[in-house]
C-alpha atoms as a PDB file:
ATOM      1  CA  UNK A   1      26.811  -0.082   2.486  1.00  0.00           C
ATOM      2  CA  UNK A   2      23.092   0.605   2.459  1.00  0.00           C
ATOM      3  CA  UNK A   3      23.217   2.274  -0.465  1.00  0.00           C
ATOM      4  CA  UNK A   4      25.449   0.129  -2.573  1.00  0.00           C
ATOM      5  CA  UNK A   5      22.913  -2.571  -1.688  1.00  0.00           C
ATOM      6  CA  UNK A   6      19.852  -0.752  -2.744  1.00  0.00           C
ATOM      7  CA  UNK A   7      21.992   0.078  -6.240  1.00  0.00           C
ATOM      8  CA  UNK A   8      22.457  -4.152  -6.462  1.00  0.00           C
ATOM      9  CA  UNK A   9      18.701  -4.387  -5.738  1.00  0.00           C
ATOM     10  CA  UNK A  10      17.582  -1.442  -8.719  1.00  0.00           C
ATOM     11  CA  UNK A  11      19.961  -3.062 -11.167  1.00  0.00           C
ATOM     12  CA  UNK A  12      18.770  -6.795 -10.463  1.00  0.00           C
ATOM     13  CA  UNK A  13      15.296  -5.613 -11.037  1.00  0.00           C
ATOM     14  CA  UNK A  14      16.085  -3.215 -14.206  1.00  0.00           C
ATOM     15  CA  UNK A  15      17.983  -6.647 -15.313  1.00  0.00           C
ATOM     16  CA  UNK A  16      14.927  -8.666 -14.682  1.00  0.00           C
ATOM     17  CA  UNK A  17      12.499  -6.557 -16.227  1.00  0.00           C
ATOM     18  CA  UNK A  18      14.803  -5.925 -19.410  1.00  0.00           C
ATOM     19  CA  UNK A  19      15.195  -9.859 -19.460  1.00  0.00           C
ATOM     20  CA  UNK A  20      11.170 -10.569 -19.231  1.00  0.00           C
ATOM     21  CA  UNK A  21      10.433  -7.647 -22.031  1.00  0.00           C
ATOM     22  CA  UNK A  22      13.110  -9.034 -24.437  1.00  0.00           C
ATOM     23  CA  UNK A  23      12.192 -13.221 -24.093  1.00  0.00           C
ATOM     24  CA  UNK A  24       8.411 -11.337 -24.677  1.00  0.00           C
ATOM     25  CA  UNK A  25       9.306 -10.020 -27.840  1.00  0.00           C
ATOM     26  CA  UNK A  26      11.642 -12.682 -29.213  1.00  0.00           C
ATOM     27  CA  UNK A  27       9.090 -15.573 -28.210  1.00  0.00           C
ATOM     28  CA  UNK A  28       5.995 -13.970 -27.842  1.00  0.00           C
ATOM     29  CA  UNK A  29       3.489 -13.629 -24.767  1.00  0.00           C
ATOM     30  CA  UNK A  30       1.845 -17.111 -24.588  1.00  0.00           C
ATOM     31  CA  UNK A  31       4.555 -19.167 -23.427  1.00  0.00           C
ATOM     32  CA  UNK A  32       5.631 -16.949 -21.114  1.00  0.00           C
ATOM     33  CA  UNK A  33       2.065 -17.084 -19.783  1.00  0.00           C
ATOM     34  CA  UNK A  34       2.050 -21.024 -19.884  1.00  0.00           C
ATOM     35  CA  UNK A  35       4.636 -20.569 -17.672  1.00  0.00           C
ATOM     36  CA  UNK A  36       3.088 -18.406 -14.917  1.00  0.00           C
ATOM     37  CA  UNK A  37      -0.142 -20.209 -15.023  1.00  0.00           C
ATOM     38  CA  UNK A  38       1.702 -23.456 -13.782  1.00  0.00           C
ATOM     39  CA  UNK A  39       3.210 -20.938 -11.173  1.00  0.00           C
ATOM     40  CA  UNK A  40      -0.377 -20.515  -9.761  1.00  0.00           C
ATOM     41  CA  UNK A  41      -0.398 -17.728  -6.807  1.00  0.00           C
ATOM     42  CA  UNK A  42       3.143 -17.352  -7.136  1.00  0.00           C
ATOM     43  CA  UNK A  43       2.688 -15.466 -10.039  1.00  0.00           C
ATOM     44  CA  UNK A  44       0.856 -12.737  -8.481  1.00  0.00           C
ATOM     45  CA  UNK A  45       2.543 -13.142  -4.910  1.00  0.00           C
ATOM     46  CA  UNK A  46       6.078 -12.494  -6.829  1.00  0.00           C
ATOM     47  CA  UNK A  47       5.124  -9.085  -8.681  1.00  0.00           C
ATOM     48  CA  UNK A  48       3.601  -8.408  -5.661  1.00  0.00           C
ATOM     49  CA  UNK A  49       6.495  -8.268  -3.433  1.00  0.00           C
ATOM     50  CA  UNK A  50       8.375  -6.898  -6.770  1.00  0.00           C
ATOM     51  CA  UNK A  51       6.320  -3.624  -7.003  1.00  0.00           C
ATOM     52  CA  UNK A  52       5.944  -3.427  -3.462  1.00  0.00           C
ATOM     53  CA  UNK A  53       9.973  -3.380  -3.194  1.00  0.00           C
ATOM     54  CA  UNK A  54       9.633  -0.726  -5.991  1.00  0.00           C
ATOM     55  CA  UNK A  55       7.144   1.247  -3.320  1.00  0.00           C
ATOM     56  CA  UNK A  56       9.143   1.421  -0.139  1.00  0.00           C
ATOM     57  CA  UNK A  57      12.427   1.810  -2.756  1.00  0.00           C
ATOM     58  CA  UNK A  58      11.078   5.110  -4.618  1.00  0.00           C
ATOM     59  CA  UNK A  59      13.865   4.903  -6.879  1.00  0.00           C
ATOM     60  CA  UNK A  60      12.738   1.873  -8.786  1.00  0.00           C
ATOM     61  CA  UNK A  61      10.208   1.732 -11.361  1.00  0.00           C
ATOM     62  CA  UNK A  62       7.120   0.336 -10.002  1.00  0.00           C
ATOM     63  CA  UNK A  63       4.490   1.720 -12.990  1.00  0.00           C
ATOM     64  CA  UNK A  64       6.083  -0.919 -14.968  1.00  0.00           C
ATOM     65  CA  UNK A  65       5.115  -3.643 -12.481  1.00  0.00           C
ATOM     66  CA  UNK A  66       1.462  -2.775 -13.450  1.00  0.00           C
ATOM     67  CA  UNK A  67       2.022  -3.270 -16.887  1.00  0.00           C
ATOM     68  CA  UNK A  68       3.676  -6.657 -16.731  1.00  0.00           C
ATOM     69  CA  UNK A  69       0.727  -7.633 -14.078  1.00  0.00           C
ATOM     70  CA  UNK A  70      -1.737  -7.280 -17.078  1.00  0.00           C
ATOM     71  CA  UNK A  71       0.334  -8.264 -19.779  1.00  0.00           C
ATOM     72  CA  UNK A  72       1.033 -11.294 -17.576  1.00  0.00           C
ATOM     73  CA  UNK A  73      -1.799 -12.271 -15.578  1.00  0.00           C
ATOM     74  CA  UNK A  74      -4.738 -10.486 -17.448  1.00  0.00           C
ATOM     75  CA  UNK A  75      -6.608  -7.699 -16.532  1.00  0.00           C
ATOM     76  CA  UNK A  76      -8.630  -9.112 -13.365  1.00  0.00           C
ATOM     77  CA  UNK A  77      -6.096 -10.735 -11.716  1.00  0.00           C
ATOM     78  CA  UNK A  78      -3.505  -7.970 -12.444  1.00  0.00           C
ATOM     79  CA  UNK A  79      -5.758  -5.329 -10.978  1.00  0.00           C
ATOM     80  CA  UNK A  80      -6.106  -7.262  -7.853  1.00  0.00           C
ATOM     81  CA  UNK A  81      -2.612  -8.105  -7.323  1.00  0.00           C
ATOM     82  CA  UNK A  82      -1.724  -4.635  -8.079  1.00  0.00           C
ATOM     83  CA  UNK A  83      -4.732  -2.891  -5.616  1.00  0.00           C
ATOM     84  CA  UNK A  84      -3.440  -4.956  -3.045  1.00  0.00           C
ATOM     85  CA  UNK A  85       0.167  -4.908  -3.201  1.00  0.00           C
ATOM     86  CA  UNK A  86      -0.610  -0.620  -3.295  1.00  0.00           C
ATOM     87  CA  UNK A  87      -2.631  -0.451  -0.329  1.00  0.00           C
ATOM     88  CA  UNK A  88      -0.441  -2.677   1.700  1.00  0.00           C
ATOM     89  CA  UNK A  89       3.066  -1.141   1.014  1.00  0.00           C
ATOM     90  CA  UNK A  90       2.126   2.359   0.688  1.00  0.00           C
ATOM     91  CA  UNK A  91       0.124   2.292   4.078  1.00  0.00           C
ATOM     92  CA  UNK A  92       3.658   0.583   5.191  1.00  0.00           C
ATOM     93  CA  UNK A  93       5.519   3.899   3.496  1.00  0.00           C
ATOM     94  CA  UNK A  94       3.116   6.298   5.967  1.00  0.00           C
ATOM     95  CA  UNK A  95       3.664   4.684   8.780  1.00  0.00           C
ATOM     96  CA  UNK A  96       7.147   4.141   8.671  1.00  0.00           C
ATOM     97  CA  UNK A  97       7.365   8.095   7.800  1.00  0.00           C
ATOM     98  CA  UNK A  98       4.909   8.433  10.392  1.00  0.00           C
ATOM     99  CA  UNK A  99       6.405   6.346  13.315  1.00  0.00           C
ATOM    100  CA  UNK A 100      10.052   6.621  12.437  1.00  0.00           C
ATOM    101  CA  UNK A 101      10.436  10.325  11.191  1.00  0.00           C
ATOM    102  CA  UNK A 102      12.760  11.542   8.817  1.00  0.00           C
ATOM    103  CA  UNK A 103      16.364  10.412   9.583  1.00  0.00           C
ATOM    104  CA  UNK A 104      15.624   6.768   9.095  1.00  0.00           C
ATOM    105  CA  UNK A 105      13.768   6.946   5.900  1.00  0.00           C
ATOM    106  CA  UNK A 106      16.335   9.380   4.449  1.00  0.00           C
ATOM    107  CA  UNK A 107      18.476   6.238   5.115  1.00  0.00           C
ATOM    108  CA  UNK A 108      16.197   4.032   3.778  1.00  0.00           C
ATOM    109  CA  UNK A 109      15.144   5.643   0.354  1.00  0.00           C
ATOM    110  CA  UNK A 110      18.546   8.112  -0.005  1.00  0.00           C
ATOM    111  CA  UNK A 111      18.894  11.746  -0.283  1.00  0.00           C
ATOM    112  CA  UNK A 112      17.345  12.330  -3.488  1.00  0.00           C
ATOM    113  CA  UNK A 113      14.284  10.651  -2.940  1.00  0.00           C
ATOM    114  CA  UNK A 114      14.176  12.402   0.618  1.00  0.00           C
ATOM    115  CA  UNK A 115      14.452  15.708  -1.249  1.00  0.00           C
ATOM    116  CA  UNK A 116      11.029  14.874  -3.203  1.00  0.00           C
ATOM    117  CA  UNK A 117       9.410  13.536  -0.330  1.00  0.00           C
ATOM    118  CA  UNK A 118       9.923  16.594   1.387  1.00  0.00           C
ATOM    119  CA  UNK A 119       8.632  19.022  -1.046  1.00  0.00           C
ATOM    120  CA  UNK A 120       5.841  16.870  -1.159  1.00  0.00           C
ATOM    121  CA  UNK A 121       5.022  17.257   2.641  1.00  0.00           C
ATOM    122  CA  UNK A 122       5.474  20.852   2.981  1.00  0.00           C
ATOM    123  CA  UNK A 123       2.061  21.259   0.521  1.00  0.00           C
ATOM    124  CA  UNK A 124      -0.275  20.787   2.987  1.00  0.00           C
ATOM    125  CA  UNK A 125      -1.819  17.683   2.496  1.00  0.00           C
ATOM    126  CA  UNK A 126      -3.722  17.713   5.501  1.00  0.00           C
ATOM    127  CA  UNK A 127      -7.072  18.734   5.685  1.00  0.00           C
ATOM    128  CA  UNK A 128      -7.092  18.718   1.588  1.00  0.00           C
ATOM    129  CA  UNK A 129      -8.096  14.916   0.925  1.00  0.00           C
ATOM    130  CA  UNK A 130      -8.911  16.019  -2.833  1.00  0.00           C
ATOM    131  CA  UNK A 131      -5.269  17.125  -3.397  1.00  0.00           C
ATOM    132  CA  UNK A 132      -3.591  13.938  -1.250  1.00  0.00           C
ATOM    133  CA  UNK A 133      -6.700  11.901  -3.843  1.00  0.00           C
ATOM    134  CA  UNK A 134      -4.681  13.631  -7.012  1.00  0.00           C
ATOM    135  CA  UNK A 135      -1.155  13.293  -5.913  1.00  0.00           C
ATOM    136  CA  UNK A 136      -1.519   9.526  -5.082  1.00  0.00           C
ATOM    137  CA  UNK A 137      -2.718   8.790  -8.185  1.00  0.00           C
ATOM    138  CA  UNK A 138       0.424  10.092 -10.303  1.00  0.00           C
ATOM    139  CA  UNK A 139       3.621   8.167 -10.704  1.00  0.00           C
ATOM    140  CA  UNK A 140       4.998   9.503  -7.664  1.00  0.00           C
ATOM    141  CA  UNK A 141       2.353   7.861  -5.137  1.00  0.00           C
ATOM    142  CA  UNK A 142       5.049   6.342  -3.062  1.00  0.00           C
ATOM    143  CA  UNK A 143       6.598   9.725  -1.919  1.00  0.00           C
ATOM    144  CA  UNK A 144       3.553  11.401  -1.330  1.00  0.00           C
ATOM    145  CA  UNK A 145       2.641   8.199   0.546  1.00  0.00           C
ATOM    146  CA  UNK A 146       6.055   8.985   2.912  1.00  0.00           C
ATOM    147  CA  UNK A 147       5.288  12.370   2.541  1.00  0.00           C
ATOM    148  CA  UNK A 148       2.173  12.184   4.379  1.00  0.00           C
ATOM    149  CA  UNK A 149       3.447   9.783   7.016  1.00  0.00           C
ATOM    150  CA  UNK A 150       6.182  12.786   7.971  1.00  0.00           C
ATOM    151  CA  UNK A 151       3.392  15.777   7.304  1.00  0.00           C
ATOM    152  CA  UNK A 152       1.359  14.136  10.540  1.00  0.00           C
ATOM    153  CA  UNK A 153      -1.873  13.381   8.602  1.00  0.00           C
ATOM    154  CA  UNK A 154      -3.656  10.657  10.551  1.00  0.00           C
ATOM    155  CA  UNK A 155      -3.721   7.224   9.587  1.00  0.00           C
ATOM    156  CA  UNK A 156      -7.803   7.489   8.740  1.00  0.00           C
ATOM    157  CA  UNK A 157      -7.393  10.948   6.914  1.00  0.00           C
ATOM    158  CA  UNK A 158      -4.219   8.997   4.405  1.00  0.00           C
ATOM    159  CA  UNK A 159      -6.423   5.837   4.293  1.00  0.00           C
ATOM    160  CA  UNK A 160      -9.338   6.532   2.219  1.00  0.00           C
ATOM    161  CA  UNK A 161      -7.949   8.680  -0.177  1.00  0.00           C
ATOM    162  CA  UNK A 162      -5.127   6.220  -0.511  1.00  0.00           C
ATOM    163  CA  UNK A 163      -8.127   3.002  -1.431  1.00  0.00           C
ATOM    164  CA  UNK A 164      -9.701   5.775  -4.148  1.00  0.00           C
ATOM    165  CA  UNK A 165      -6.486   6.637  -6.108  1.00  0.00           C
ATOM    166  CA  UNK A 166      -5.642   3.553  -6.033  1.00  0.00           C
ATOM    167  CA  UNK A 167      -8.596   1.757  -7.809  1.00  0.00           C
ATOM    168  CA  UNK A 168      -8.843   5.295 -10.101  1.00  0.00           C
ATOM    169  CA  UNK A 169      -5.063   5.049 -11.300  1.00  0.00           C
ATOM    170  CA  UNK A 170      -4.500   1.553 -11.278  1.00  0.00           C
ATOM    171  CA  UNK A 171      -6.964   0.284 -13.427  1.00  0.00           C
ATOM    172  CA  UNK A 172      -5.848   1.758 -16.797  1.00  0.00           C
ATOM    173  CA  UNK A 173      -2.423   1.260 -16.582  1.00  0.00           C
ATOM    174  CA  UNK A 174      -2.877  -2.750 -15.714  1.00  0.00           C
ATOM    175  CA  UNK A 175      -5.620  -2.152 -19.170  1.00  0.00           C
ATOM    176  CA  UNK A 176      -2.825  -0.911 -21.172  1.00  0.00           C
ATOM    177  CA  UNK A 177      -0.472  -3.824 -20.075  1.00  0.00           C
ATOM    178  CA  UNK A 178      -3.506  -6.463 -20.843  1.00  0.00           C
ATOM    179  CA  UNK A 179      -4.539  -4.864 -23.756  1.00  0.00           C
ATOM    180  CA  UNK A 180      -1.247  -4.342 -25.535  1.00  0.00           C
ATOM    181  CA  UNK A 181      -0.221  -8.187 -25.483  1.00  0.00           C
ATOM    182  CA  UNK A 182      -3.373  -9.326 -25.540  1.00  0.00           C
ATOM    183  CA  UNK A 183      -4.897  -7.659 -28.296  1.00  0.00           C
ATOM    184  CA  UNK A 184      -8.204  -6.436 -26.483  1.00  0.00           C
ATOM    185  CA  UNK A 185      -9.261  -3.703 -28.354  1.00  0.00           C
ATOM    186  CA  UNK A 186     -11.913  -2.710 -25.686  1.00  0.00           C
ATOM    187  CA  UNK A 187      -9.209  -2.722 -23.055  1.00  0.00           C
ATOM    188  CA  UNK A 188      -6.903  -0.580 -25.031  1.00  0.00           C
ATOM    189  CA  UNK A 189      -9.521   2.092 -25.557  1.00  0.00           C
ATOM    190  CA  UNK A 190     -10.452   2.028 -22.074  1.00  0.00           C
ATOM    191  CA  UNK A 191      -6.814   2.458 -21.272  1.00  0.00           C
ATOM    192  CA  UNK A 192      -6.257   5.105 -23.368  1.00  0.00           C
ATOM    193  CA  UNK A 193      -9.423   7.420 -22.133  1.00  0.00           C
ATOM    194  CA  UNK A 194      -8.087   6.731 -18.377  1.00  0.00           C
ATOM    195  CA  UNK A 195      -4.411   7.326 -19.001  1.00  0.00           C
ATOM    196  CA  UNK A 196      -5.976  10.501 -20.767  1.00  0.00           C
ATOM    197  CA  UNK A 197      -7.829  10.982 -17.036  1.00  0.00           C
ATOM    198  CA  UNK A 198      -4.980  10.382 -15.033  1.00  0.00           C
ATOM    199  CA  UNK A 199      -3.187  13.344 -17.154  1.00  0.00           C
ATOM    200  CA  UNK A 200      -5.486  15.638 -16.559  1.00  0.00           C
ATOM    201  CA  UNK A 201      -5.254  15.233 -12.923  1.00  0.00           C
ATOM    202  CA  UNK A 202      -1.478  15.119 -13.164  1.00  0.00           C
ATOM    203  CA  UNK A 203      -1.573  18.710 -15.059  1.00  0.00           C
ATOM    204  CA  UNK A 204      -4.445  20.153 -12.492  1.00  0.00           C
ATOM    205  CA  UNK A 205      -2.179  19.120  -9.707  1.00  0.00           C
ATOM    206  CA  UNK A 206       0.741  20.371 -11.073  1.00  0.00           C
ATOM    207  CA  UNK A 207      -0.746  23.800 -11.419  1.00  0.00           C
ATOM    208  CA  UNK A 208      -2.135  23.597  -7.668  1.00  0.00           C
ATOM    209  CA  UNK A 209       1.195  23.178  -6.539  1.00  0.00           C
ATOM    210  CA  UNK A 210       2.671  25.673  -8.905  1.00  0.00           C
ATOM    211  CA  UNK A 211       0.009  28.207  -7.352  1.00  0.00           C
ATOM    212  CA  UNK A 212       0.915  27.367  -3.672  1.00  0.00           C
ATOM    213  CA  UNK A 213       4.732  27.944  -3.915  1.00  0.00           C
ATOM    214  CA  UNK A 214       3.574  30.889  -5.619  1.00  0.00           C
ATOM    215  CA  UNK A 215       1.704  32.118  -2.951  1.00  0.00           C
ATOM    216  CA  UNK A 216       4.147  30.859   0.299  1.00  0.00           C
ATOM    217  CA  UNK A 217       7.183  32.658  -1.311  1.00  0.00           C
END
């Protein structure tokens, strides 16, 4: 039963995201933001709770929640509704992980996301805040996030490099999102160069944790 809710929970938010995207490109961007500027804070309280569902529920797609934050509610706005929606709900992953252990989150995310979250936590995390900095900023922050909540890292050792990648990785994602539908040419550029960044790091960390299951098999 858990499970066939989560599935009605991905498909209703797949559905609502393929629903925004297409009224987007059939009437264009500025009605749509008419719309959610008469919502006031609901705006950013609803893709709030959306991406932060998309968090605790690995399986969903939350990068796409930072998008529609910019494309929606600008970039300043976005970027604050997406920085805190992050730090609350992946702090909520650790210590869930951290408090609960394995057997309830395996419940709670299914077996396939357990199976990431677990490779993720037998790389050592602790004591290596540069490699915990890199793997929360790639797409797959919110198992690392669990991850680190079952590896045993402390609260204050997950917390800081959590705030970092956070404000590093979120920034030109919520760029692209403003800059594609708004036309902002400097926030497209500055979009690309940090989604060119956040590459980088994604390909250095790869190769880090290539190296280490090298070296423990």
């Amino acid at each position: 039963m858990p499970r066939f809710r989560r599935f009605l929970l991905i498909a209703a938010v797949i559905a609502g995201l393929a629903v925004l995207f297409h009224l987007i490109n059939v009437h264009g961007l500025e009605p749509i933001r008419a719309q959610v500027e008469r919502l006031g804070v609901w705006a950013p309280l609803g893709i709030l709770f959306l991406r932060g569902v998309s968090i605790i529920l690995p399986a969903l797609p939350s990068t796409a929640y930072s998008l529609l934050a910019g494309a929606l509610l600008g970039f300043q706005t976005g970027f604050i509704t997406i920085v805190v929606c992050d730090l609350i709900f992946c702090q909520a992953a650790f210590l869930l992980a951290s408090n609960y252990g394995r057997g309830p989150i395996q419940k709670l995310v299914g077996e396939g996301a357990m199976k990431t979250i677990e490779r993720f936590s037998r790389n050592q995390l602790e004591g290596n805040p540069f490699l915990l900095t890199g793997l929360l900023m790639t797409g797959l922050f919110d198992f690392v996030s669990y991850a680190a909540g079952l590896g045993g890292i402390p609260w204050r050792a997950f917390a800081l490099p959590l705030l970092a990648s956070v404000l590093l990785s979120s920034a030109p994602i919520v760029a692209l999102g403003a800059g594609i539908f708004s036309g902002g040419k400097l926030l497209l550029i500055g979009a690309v160069f940090g989604m060119f960044a956040l590459a980088i790091v994604a390909s250095v960390i790869q190769q880090r944790m290539r190296k280490q299951k090298g070296s423990d098999a």
